[in-house]
C-alpha atoms as a PDB file:
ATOM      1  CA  UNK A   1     -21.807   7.809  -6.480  1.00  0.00           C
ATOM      2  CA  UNK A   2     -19.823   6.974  -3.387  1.00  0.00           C
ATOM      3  CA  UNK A   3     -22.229   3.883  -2.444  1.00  0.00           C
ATOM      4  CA  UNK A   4     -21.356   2.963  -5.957  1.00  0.00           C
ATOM      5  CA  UNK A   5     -18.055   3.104  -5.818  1.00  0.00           C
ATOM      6  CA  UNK A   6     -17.998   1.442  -2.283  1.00  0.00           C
ATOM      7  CA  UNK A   7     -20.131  -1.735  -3.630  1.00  0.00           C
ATOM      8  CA  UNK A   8     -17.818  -2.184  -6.927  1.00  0.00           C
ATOM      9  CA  UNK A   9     -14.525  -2.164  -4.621  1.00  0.00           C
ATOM     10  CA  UNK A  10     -16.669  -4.978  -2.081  1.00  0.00           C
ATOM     11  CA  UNK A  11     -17.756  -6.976  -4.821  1.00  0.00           C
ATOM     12  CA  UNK A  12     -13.968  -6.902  -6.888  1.00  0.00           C
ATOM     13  CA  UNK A  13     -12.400  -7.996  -2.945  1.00  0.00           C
ATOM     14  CA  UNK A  14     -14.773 -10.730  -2.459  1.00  0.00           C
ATOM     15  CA  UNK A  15     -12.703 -13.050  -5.021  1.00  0.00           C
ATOM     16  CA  UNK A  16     -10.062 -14.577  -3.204  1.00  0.00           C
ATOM     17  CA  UNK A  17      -7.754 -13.902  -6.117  1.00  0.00           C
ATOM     18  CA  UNK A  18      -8.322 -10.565  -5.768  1.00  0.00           C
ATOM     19  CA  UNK A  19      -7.604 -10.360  -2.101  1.00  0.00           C
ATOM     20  CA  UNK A  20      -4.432 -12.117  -2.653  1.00  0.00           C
ATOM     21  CA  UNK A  21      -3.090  -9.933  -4.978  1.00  0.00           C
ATOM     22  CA  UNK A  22      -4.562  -6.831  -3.051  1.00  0.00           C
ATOM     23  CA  UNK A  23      -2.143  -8.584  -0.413  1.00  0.00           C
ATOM     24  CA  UNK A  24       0.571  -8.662  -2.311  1.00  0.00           C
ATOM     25  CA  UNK A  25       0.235  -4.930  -3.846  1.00  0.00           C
ATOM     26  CA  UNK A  26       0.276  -3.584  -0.594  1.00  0.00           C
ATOM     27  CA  UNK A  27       3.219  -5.527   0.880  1.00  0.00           C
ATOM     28  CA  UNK A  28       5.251  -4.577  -1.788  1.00  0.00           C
ATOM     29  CA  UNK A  29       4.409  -0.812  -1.429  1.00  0.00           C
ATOM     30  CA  UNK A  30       5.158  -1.380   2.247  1.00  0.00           C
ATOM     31  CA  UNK A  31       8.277  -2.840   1.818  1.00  0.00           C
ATOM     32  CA  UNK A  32       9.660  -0.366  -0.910  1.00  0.00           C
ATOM     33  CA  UNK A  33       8.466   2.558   1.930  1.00  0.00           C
ATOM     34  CA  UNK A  34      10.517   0.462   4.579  1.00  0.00           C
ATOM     35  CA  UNK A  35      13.375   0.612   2.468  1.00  0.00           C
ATOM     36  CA  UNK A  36      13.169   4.307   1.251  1.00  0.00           C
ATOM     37  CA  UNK A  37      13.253   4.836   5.313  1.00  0.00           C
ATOM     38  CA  UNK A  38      15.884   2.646   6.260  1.00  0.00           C
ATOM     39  CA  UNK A  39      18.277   3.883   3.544  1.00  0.00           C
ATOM     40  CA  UNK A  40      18.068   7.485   4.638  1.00  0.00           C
ATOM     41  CA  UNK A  41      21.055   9.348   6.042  1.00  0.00           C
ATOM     42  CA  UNK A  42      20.736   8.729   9.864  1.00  0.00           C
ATOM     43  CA  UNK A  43      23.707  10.954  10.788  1.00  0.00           C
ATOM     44  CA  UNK A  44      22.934  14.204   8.306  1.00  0.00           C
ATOM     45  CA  UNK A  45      21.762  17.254  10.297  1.00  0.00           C
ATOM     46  CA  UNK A  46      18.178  18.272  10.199  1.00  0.00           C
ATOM     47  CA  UNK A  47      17.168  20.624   6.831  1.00  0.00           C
ATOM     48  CA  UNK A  48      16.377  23.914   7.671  1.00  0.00           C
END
C-alpha cells in the first residue's frame, strides 16, 4: 500500500504544474507559520 501511495504522489509531482503549485502551497503555509511566530508576545513571561 505504501509503494502505492509513494508512486501516485511521484507520478502527480512529475507535472511541472503540479510542482509549482506544490511550491506555492508550501510557501504559503510557511509564511502564515512565520507570521503566527513573529506576532507572538516577545515580552510575556513563560506559562507555567
Amino acid at each position: 500500500m505504501k509503494k502505492i501511495l509513494g508512486a501516485a504522489i511521484a507520478n502527480w509531482f512529475r507535472k511541472p504544474e503540479n510542482r509549482e503549485k506544490a511550491k506555492q502551497t508550501a510557501q504559503k503555509a510557511y509564511d502564515g507559520f512565520q507570521r503566527r511566530r513573529s506576532t507572538t508576545n516577545t515580552k510575556a513571561p513563560p506559562k507555567r
